[in-house]
Protein backbone atom coordinates (compact mmCIF):
# COMPACT_ATOMS: atom_id res chain seq x y z
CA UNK A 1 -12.64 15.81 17.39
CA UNK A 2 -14.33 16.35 14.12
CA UNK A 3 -17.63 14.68 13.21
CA UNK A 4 -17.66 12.63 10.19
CA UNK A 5 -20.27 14.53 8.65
CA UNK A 6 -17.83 17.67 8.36
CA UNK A 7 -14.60 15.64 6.80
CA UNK A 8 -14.19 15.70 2.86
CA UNK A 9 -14.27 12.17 1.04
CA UNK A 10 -11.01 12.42 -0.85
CA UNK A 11 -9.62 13.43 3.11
CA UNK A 12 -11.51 10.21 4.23
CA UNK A 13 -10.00 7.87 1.59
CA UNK A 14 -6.56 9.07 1.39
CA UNK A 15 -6.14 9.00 5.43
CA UNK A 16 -7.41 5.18 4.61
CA UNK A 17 -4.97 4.52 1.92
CA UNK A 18 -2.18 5.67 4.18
CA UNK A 19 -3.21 3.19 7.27
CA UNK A 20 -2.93 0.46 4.70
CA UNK A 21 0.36 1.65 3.65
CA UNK A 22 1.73 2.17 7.18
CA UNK A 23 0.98 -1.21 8.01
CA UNK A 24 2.12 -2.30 4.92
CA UNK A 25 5.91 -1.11 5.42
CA UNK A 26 5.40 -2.35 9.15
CA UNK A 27 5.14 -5.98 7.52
CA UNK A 28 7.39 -5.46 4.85
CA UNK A 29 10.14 -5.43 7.62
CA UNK A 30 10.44 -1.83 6.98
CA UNK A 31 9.39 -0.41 10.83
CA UNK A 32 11.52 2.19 12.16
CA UNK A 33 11.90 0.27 15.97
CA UNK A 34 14.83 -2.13 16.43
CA UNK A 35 12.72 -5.20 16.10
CA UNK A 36 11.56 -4.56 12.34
CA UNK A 37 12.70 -7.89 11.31
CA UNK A 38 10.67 -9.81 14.02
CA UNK A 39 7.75 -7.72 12.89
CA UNK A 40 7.31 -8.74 9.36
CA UNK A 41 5.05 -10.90 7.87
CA UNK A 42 4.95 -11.21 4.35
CA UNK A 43 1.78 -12.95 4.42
CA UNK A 44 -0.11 -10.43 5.79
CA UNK A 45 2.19 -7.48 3.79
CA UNK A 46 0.52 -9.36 0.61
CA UNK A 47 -2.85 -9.35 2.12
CA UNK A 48 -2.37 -5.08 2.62
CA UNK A 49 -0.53 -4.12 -0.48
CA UNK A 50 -3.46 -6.17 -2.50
CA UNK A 51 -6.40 -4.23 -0.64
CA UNK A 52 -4.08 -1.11 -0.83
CA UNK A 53 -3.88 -1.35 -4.82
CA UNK A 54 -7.14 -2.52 -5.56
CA UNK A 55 -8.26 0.55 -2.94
CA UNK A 56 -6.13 3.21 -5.12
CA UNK A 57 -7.35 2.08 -8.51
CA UNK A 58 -10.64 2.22 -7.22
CA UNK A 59 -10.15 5.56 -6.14
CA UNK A 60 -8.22 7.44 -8.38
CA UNK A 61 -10.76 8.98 -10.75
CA UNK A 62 -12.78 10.07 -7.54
CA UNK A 63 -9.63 11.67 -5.82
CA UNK A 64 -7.99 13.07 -8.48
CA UNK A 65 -4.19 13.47 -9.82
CA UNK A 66 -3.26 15.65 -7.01
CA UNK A 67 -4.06 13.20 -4.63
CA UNK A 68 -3.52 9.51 -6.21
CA UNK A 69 -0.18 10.17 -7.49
CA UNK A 70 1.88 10.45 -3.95
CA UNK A 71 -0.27 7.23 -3.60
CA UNK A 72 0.69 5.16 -6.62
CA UNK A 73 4.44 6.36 -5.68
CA UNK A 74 4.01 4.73 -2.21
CA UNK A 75 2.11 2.19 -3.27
CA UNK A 76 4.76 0.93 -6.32
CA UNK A 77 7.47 1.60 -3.37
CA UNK A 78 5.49 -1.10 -1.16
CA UNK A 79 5.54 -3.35 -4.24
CA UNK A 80 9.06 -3.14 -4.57
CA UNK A 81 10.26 -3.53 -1.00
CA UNK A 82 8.03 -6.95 -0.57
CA UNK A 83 10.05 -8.00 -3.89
CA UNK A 84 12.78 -7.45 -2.58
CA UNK A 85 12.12 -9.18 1.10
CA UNK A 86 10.62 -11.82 -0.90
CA UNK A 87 12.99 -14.93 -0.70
CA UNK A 88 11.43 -16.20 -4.08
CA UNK A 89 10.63 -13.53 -6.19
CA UNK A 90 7.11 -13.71 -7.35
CA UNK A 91 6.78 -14.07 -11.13
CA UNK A 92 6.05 -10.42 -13.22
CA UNK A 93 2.54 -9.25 -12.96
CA UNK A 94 2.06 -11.78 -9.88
CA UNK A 95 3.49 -9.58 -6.75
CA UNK A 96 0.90 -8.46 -4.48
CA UNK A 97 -1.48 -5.61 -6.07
CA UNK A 98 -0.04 -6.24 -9.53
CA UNK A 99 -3.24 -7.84 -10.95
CA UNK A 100 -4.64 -3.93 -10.32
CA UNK A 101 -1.54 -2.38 -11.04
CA UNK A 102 0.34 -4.21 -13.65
CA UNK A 103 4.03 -5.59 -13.30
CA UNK A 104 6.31 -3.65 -11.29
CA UNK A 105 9.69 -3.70 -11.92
């Protein structure tokens, strides 16, 4: 086990950003177990897409292009599946993360 001290930031943020995203999909419905439907919330998939996308536009400039794009990818893919999980669509510009990110269609 590595100490803290001796891990990189942009290694530290984008091992963060993909924990949000894993649960993320996890909520969206979009587990890989046989019981992916019982474990989605779209609540809570809101809740983690929002941090995730505030979290990415936050970091961005720090990480670099390199780095943040695979995460804006994954992150507009999150945005997309809860759209289309959602029973009512939300408006444009008002699905989760899209006051950070703008509309995504």
């Amino acid at each position: 086990m590595r100490d803290i001290s001796e891990v990189a930031a942009v290694e530290v943020i984008v091992t963060s950003a993909v924990h949000l995203m894993s649960a993320a999909a996890v909520k969206c419905g979009l587990a890989q177990e046989d019981d992916a439907e019982q474990l989605k919330d779209l609540d809570e998939a809101r809740k983690l897409i929002t941090a995730l996308a505030g979290f990415v536009t936050a970091a961005a400039p720090e990480i670099g292009s390199q780095h943040a794009g695979p995460l804006r990818d994954g992150l507009r893919s999150l945005q997309l599946a809860f759209r289309e999980a959602s029973i009512i669509p939300d408006p444009p510009g008002k699905g989760p993360g899209e006051k950070y990110t703008g509309p995504v269609n």
